[in-house]
Protein backbone atom coordinates (compact mmCIF):
# COMPACT_ATOMS: atom_id res chain seq x y z
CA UNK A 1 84.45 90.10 83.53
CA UNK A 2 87.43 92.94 84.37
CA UNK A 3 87.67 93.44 87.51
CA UNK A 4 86.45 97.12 89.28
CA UNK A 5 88.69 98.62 91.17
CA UNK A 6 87.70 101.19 93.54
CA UNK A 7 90.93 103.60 93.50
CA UNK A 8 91.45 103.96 90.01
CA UNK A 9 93.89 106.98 90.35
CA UNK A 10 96.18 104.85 92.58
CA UNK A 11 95.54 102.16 89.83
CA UNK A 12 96.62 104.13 87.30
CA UNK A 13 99.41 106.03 88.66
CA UNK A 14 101.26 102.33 89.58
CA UNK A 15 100.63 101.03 86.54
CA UNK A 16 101.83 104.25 84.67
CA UNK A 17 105.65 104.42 86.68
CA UNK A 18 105.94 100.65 87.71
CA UNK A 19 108.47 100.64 84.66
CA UNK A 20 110.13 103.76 85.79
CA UNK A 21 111.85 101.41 88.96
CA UNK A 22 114.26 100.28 85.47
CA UNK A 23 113.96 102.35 82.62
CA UNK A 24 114.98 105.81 85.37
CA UNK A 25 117.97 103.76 87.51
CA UNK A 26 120.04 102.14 84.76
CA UNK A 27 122.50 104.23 86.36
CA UNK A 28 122.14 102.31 89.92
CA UNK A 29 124.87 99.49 88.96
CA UNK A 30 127.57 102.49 88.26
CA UNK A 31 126.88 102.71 92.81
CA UNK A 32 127.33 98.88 93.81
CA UNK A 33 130.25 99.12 96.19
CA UNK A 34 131.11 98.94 99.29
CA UNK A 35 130.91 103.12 99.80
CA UNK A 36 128.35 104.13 97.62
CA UNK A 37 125.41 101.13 97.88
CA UNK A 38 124.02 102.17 100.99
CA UNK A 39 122.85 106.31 99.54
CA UNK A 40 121.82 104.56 95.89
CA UNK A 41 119.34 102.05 97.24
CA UNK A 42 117.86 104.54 99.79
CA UNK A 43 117.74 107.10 97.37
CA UNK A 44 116.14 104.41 95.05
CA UNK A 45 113.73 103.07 98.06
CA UNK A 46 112.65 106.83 98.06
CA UNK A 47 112.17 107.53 94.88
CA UNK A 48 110.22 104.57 94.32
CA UNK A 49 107.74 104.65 97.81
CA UNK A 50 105.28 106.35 96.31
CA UNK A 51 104.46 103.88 93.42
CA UNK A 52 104.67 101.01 95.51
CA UNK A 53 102.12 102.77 98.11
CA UNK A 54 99.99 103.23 95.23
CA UNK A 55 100.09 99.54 94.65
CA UNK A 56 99.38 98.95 98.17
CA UNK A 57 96.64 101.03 98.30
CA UNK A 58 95.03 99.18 95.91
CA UNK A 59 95.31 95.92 96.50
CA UNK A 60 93.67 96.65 100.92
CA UNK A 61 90.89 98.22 98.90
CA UNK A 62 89.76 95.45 96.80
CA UNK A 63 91.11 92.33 98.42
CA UNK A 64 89.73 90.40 95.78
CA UNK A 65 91.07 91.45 92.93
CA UNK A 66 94.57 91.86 94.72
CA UNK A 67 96.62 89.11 92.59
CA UNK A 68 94.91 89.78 89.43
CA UNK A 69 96.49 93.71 90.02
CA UNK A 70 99.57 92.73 91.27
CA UNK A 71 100.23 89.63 87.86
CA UNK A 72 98.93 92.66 86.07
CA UNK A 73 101.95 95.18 87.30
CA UNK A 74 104.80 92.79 86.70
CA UNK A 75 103.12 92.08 83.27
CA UNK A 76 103.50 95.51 82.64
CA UNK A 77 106.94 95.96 84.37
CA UNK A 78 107.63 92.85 81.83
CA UNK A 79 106.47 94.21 78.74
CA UNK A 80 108.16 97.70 79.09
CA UNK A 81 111.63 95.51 79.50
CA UNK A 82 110.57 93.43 76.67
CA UNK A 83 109.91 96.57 74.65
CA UNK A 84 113.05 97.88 75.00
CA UNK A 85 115.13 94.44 74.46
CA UNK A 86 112.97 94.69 70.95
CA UNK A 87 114.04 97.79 70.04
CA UNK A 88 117.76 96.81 70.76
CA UNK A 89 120.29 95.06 68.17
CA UNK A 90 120.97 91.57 68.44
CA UNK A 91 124.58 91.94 70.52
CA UNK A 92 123.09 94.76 72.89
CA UNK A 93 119.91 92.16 73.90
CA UNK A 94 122.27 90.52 75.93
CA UNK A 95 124.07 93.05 77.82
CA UNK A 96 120.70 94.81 78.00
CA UNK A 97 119.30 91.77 79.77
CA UNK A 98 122.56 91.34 81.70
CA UNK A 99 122.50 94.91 83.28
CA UNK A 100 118.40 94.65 83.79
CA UNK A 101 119.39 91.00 86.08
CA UNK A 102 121.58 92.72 88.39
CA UNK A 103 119.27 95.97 88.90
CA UNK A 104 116.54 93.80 89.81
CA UNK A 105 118.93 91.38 92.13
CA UNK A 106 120.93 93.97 93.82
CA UNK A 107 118.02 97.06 93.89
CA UNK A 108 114.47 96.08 92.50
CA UNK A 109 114.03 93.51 93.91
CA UNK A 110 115.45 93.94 98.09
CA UNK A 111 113.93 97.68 97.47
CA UNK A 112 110.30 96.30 96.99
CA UNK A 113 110.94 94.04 100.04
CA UNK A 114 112.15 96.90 102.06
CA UNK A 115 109.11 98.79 101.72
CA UNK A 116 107.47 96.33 104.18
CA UNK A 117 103.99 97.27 103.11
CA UNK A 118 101.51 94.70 102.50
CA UNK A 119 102.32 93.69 98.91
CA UNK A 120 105.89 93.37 99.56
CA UNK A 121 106.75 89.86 100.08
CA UNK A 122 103.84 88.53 97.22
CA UNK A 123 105.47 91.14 94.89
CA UNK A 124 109.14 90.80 95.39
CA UNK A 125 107.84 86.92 94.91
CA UNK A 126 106.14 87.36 91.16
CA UNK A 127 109.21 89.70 89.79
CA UNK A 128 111.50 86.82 90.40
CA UNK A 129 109.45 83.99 88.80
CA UNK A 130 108.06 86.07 86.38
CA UNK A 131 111.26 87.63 85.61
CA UNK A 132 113.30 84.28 85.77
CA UNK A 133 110.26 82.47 83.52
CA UNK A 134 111.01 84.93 81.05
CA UNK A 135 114.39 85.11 80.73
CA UNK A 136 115.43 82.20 82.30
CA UNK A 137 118.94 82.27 80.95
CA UNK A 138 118.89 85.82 83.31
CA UNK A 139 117.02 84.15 86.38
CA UNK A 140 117.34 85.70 89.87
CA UNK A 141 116.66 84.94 93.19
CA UNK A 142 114.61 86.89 96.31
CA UNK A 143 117.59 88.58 98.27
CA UNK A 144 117.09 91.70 100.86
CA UNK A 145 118.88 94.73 101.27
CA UNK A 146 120.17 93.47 104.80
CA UNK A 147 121.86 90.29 102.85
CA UNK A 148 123.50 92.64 100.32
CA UNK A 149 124.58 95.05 103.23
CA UNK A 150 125.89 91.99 104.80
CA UNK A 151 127.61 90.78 100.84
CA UNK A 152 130.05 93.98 101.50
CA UNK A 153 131.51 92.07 104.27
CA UNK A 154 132.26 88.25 103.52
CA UNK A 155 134.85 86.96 101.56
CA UNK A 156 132.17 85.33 99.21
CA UNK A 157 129.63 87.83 98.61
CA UNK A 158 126.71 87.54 96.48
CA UNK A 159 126.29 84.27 95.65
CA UNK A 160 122.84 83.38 96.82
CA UNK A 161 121.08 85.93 94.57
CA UNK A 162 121.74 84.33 91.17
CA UNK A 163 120.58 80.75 89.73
């Protein structure tokens, strides 16, 4: 039986733009330095609150049903990237892939736990095994925004984000 959720406009509207957190920042990797990392994530953390809340919102209303909705978001966020990779030529998969890793280790990823709202952690958890379960040749690791703040600084910066 499919589960009922109650807030079916908050349902929809987070399923609808999860994919949007990729397929509208490809640009974000163009902003990873040391001057311009800070305004791109928080501009990024912005932009993507309200689908995230929208998760949330969900997932206190029907406690139940809360990790069927959130496997079923990152399925979603999945098969949009899949999509695309599809549609792609052989020698772009890869670069494709490549660019998608480091937008979800250096933004996606720290941005959903910097959110802090109830679905952050279990979230921020299921992108990166779903996500490195998939493309395992791509895997990532959990990292926060604090850490990569914190990457600008030491000598070897980074390195704990990637398998």
């Amino acid at each position: 039986m499919e589960p009922q959720f109650q807030n079916i406009d908050a349902r929809a509207y987070a399923l609808e733009n999860i994919s949007s957190l990729l397929s509208d920042n490809r640009h974000l990797m163009e902003h990873f330095n040391r001057k311009r990392y800070a305004a791109a994530f928080t501009a990024y953390a912005e932009s993507a609150k309200s689908i995230l809340d929208a998760a949330a919102e969900v997932c206190l209303e029907d406690e139940a049903n809360r990790t069927v909705f959130l496997n079923e978001l990152v399925a979603k966020f999945l098969a949009d990237t899949e999509k695309e990779v599809s549609s792609l030529k052989k020698f772009k998969q890869k670069e494709y892939l490549e660019t998608t890793k480091l937008i979800l280790a250096l933004y996606t990823v720290p941005m959903i736990l910097y959110q802090q709202n109830s679905i952050s952690e279990e979230l921020a958890d299921l992108v990166v095994a779903k996500w490195s379960e998939t493309y395992p040749q791509h895997a990532i690791l959990k990292g926060t925004y604090e850490e990569l703040l914190e990457g600008f600084k030491n000598t070897r910066p980074f390195m704990g984000i990637f398998r």
